[in-house]
N, C-alpha and C. Protein backbone atom coordinates (compact mmCIF):
# COMPACT_ATOMS: atom_id res chain seq x y z
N UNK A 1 110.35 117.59 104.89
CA UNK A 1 110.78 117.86 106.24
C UNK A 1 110.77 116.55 107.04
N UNK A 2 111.77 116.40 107.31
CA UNK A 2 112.32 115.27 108.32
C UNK A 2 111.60 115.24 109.82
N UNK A 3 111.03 114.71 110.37
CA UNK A 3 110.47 114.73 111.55
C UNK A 3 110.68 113.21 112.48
N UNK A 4 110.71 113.82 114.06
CA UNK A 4 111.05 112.47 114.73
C UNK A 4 109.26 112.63 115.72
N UNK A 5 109.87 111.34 116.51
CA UNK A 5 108.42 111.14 117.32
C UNK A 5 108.02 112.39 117.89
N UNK A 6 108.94 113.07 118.89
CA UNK A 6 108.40 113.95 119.64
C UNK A 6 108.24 115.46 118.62
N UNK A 7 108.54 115.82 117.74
CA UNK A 7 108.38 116.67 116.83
C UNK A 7 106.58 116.32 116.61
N UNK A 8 106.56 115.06 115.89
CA UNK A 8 105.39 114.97 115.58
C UNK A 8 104.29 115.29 116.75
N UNK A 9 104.52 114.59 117.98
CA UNK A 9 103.64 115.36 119.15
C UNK A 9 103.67 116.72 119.30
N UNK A 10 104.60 117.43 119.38
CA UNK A 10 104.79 118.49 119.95
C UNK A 10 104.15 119.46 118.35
N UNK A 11 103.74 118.94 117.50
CA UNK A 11 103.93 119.93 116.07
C UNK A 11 102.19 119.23 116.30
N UNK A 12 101.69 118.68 117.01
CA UNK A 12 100.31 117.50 117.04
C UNK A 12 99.99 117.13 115.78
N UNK A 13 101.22 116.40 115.00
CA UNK A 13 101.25 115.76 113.57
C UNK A 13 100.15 114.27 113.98
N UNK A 14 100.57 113.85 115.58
CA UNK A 14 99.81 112.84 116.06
C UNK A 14 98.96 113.03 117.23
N UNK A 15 97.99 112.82 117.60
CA UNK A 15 97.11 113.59 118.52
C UNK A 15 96.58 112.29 119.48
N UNK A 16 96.47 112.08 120.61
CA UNK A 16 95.61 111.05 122.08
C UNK A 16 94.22 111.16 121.25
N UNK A 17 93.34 110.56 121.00
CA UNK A 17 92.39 110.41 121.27
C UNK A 17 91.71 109.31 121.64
N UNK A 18 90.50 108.75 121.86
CA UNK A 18 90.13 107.45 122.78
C UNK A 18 90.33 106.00 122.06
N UNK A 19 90.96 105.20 122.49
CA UNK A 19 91.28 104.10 121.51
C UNK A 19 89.93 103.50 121.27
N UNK A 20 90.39 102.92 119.77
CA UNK A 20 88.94 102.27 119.28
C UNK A 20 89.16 100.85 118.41
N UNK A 21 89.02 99.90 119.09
CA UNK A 21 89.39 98.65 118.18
C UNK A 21 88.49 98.93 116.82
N UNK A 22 86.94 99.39 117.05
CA UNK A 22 86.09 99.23 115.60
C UNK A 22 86.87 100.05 114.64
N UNK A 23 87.43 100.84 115.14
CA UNK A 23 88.45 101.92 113.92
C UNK A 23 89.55 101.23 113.50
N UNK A 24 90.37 100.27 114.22
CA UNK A 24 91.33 99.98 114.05
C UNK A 24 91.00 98.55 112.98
N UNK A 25 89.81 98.00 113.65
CA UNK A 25 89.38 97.03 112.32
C UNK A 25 88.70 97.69 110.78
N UNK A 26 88.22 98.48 110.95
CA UNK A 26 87.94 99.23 110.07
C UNK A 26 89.11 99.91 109.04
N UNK A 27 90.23 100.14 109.80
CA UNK A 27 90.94 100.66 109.01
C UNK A 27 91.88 99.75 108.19
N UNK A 28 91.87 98.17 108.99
CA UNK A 28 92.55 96.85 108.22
C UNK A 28 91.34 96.79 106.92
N UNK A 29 90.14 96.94 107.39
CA UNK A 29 89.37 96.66 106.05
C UNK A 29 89.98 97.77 104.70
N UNK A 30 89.55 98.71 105.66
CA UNK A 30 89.84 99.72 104.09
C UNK A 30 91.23 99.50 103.73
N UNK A 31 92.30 98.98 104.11
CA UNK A 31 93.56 98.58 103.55
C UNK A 31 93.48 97.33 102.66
N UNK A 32 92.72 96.51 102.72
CA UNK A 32 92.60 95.53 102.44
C UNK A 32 91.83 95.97 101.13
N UNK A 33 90.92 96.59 100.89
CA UNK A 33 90.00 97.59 99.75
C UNK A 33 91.28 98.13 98.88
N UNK A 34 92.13 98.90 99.28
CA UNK A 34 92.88 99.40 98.90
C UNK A 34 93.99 98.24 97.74
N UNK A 35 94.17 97.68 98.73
CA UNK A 35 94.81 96.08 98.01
C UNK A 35 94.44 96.01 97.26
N UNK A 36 92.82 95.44 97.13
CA UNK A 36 92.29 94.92 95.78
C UNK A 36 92.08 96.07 94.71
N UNK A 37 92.18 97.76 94.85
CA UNK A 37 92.47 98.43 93.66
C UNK A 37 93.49 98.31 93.36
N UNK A 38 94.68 98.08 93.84
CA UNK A 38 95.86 98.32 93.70
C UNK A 38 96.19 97.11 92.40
N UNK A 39 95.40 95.80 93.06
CA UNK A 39 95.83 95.12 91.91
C UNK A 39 94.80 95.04 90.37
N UNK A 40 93.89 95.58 90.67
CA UNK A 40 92.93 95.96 89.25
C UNK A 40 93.67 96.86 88.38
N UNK A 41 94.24 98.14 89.34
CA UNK A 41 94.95 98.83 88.35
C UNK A 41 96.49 98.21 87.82
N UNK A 42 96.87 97.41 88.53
CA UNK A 42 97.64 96.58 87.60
C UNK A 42 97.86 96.08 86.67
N UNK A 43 96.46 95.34 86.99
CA UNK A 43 95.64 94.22 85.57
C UNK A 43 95.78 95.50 84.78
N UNK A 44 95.00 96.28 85.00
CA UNK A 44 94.50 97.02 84.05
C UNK A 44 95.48 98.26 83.18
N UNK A 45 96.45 97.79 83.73
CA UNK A 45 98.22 99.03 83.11
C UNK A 45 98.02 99.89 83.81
N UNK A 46 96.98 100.12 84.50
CA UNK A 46 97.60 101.53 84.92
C UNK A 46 98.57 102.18 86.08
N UNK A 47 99.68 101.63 86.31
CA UNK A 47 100.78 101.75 86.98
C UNK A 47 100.84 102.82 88.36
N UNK A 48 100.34 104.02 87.58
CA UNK A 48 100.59 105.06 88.78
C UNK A 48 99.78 104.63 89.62
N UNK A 49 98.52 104.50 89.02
CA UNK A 49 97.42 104.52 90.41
C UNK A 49 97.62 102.74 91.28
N UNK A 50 98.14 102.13 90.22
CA UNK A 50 98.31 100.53 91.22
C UNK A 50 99.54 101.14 92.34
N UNK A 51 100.59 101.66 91.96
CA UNK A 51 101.40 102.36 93.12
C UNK A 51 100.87 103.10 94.29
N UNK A 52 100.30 103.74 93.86
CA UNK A 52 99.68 104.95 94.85
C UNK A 52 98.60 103.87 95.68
N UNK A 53 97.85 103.35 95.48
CA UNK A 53 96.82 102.35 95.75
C UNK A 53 97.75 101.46 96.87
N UNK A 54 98.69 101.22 96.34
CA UNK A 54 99.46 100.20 97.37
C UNK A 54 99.99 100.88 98.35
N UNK A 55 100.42 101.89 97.89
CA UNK A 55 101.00 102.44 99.39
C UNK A 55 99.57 103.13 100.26
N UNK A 56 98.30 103.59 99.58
CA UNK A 56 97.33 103.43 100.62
C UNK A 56 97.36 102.56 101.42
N UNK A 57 97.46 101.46 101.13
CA UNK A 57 96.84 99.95 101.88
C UNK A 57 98.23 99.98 102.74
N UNK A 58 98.83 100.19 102.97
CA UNK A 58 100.30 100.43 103.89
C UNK A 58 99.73 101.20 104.99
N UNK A 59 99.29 102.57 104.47
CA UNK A 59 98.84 103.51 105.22
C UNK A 59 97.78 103.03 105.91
N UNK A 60 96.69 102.65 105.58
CA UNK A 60 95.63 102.07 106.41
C UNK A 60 95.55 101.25 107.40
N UNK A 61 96.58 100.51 106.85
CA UNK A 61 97.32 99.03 108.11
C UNK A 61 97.90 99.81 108.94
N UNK A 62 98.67 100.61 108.90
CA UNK A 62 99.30 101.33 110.21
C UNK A 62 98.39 102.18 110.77
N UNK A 63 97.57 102.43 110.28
CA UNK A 63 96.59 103.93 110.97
C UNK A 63 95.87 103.11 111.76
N UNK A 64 95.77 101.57 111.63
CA UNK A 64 94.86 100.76 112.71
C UNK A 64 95.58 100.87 113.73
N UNK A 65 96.71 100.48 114.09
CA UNK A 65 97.41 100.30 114.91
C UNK A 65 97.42 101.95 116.35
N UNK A 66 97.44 102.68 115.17
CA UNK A 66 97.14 103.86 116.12
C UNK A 66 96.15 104.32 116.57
N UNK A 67 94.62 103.96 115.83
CA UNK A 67 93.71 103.59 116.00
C UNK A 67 93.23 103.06 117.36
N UNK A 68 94.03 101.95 117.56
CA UNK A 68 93.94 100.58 118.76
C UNK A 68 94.40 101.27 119.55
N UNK A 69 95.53 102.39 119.71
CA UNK A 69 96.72 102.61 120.85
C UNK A 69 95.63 103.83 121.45
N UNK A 70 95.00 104.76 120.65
CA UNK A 70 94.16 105.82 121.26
C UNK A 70 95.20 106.92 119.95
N UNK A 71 95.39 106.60 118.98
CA UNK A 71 96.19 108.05 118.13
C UNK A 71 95.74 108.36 117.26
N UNK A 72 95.69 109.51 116.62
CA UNK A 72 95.31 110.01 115.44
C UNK A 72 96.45 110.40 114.56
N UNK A 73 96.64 110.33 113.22
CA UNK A 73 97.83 111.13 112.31
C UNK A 73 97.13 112.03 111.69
N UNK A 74 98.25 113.07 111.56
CA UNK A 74 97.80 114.17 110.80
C UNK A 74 98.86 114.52 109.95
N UNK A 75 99.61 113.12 109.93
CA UNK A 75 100.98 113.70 108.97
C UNK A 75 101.18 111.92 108.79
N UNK A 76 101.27 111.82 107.51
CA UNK A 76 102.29 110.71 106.72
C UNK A 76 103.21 109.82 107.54
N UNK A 77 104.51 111.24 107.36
CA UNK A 77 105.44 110.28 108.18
C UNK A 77 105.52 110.13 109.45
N UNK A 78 104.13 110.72 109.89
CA UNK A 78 104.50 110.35 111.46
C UNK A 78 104.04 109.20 111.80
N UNK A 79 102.96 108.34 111.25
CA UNK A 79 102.76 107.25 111.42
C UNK A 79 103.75 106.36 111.70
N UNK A 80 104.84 106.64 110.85
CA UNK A 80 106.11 105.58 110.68
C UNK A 80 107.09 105.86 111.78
N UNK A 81 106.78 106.95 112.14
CA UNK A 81 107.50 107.06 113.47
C UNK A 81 106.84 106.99 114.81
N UNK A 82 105.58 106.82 114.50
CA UNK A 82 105.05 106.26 116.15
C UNK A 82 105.44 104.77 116.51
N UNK A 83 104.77 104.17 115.01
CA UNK A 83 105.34 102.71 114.83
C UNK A 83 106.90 102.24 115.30
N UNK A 84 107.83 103.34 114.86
CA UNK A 84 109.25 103.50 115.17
C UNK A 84 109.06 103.29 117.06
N UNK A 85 109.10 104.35 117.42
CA UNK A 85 108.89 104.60 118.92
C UNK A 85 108.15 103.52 119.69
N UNK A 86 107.08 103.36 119.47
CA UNK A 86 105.79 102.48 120.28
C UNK A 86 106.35 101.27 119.98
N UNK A 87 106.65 100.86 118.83
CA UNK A 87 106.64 99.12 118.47
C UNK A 87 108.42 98.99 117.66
N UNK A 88 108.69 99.42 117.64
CA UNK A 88 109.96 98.83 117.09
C UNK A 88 111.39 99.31 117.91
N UNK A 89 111.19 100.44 118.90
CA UNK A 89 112.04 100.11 120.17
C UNK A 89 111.60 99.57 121.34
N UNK A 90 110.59 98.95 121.12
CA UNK A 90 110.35 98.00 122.21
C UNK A 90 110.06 96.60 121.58
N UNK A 91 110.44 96.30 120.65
CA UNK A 91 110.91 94.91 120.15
C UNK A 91 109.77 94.31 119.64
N UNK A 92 108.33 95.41 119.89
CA UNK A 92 107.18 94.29 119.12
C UNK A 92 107.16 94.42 117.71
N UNK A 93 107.84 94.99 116.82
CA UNK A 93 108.00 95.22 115.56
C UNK A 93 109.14 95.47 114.47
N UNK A 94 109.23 95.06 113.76
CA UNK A 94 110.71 94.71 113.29
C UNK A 94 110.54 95.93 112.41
N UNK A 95 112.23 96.62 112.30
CA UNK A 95 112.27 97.81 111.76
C UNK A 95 112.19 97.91 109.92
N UNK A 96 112.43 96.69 109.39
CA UNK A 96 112.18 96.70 107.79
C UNK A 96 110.71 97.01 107.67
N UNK A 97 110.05 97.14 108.49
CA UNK A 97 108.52 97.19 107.77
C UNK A 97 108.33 98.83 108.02
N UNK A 98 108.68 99.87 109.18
CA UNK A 98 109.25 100.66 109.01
C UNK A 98 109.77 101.50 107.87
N UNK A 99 110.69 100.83 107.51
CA UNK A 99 111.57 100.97 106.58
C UNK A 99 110.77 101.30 105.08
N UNK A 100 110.02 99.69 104.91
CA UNK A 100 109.44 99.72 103.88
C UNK A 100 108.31 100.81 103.45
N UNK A 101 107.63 101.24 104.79
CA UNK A 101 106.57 101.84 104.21
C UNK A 101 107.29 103.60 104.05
N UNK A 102 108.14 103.70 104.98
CA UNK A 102 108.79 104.92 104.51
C UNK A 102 109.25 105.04 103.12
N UNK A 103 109.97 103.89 102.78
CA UNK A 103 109.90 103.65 101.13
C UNK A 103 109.06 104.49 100.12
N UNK A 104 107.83 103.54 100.07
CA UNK A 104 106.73 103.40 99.92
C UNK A 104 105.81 105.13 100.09
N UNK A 105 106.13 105.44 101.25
CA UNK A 105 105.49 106.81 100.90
C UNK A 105 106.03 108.28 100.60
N UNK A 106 107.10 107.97 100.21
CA UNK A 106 108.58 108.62 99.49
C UNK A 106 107.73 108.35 97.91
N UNK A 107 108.07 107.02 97.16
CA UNK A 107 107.51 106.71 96.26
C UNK A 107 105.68 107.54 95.75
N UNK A 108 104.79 107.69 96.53
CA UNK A 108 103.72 107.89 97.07
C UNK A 108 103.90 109.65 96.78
N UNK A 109 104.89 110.26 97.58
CA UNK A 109 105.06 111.74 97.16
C UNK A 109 105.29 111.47 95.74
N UNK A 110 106.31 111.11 95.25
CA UNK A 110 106.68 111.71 93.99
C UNK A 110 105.66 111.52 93.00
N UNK A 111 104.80 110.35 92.92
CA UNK A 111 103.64 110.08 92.31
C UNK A 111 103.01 111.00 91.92
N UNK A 112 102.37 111.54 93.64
CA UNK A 112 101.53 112.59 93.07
C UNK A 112 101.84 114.20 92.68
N UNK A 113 103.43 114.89 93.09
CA UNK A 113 103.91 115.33 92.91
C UNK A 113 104.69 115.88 92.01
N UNK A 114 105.39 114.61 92.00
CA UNK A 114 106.62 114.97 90.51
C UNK A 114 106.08 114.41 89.41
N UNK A 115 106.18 115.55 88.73
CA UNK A 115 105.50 116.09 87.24
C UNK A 115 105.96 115.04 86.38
N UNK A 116 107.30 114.75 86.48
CA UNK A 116 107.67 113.60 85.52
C UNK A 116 107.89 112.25 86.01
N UNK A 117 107.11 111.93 86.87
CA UNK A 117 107.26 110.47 87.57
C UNK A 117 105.75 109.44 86.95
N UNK A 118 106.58 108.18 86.30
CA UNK A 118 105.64 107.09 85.86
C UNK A 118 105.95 105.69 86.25
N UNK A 119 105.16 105.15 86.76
CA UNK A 119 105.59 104.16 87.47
C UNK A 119 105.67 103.23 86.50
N UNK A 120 106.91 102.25 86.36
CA UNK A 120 107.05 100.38 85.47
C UNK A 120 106.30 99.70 86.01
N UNK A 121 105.65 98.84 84.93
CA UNK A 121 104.89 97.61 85.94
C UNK A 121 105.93 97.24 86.81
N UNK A 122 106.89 96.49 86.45
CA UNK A 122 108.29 96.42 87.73
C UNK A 122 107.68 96.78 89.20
N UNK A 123 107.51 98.27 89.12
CA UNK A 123 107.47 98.92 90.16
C UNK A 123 106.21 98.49 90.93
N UNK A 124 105.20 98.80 89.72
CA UNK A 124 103.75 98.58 90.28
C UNK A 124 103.96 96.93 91.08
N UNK A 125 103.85 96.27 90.41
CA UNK A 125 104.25 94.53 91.04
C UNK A 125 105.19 94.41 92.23
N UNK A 126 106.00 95.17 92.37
CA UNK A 126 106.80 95.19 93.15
C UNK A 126 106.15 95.94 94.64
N UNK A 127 105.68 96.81 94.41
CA UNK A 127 104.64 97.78 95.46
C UNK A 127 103.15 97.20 95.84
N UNK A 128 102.84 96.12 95.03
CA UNK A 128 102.11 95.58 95.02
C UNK A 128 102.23 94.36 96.04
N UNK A 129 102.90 93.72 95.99
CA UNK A 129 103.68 92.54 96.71
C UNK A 129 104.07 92.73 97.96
N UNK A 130 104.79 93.90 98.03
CA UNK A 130 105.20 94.73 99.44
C UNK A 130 104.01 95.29 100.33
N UNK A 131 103.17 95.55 99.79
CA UNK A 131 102.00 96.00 100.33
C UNK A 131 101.02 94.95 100.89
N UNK A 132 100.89 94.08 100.18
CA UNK A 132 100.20 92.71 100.44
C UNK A 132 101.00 92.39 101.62
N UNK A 133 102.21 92.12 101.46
CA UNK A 133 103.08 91.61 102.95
C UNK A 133 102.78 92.75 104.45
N UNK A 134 102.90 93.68 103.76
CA UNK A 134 102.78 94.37 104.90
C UNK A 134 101.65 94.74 105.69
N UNK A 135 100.32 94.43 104.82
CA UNK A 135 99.37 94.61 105.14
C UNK A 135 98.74 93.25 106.11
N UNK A 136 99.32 92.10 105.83
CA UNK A 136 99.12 90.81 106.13
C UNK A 136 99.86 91.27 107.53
N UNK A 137 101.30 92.30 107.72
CA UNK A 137 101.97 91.92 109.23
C UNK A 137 101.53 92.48 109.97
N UNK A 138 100.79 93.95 109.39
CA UNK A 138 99.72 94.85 110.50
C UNK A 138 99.14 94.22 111.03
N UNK A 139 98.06 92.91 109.83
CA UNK A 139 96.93 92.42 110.62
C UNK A 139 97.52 91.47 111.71
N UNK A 140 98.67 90.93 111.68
CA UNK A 140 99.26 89.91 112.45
C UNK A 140 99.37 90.87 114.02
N UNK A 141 99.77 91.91 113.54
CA UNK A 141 100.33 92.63 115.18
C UNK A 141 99.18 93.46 115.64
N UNK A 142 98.28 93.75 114.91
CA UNK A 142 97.23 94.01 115.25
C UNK A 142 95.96 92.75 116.25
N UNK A 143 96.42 91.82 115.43
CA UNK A 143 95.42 90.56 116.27
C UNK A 143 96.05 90.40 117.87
N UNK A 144 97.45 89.99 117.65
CA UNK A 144 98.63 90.33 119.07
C UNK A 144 98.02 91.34 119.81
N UNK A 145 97.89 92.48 119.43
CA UNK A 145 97.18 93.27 120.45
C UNK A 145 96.26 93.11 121.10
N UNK A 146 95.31 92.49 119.92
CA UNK A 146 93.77 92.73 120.65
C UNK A 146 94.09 91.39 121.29
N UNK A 147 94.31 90.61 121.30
CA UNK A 147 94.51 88.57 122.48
C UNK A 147 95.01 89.40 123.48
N UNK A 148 95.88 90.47 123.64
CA UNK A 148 96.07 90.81 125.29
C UNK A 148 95.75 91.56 125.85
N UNK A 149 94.47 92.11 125.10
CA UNK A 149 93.43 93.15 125.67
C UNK A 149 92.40 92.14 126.44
């Protein structure tokens, strides 16, 4: 199911609650945690879970951000659409990263979902890499925030 910003409010996929920088650093850490399974299970072949692992660490980097703003998710893709709304029509965030993690947690369903889905190292390395970047631009727009607090 396809959902936009105000769906997600109005369905309270995303919920106000009191902003909290310690959450929002907290949640760069555990992305960053996430990272480093992502690439053990690499090392280690095991593909699905280095995928799934990476697109955690996606997820975590953005949940700071909402974190910082005063939001909670209670849905996946709504993260990607607050990010949409809050930061990427107002120019503080460029829409490929957006993009990417919607990717990314498309990939993320079918994982755990579809019965016949196995991830290529290809993939894993590839989700791996993307995740590292993206996790590096959270923390970038995340620091931006907090200097003009």
């Amino acid at each position: 199911m396809a959902f936009n910003y105000k769906d997600c409010l109005s369905k309270g996929l995303i919920r106000k609650m009191p902003a909290s920088k310690e959450k929002a650093l907290q949640s760069i850490e555990k992305a960053k945690r996430w990272l480093e399974e992502a690439c053990k299970a690499n090392e280690s072949i095991a593909f699905d879970s280095s995928v799934l692992a990476s697109y955690l660490a996606m997820f975590h980097a953005s949940r700071a951000i909402l974190f910082f703003d005063g939001y909670r998710e209670k849905s996946h893709a709504c993260v990607a659409r607050y990010l949409e709304e809050k930061y990427v029509k107002t120019g503080k965030f460029e829409k490929e990263w957006v993009e990417l993690l919607d990717h990314h947690r498309e990939i993320r369903h079918a994982g755990q979902y579809d019965l016949s889905f196995s991830a290529t190292e290809d993939e894993s390395e590839k989700a791996l890499d993307s995740s590292s970047k993206y996790v590096e631009r959270m923390e970038a727009l995340l620091k931006s925030l907090m200097d003009k607090k």
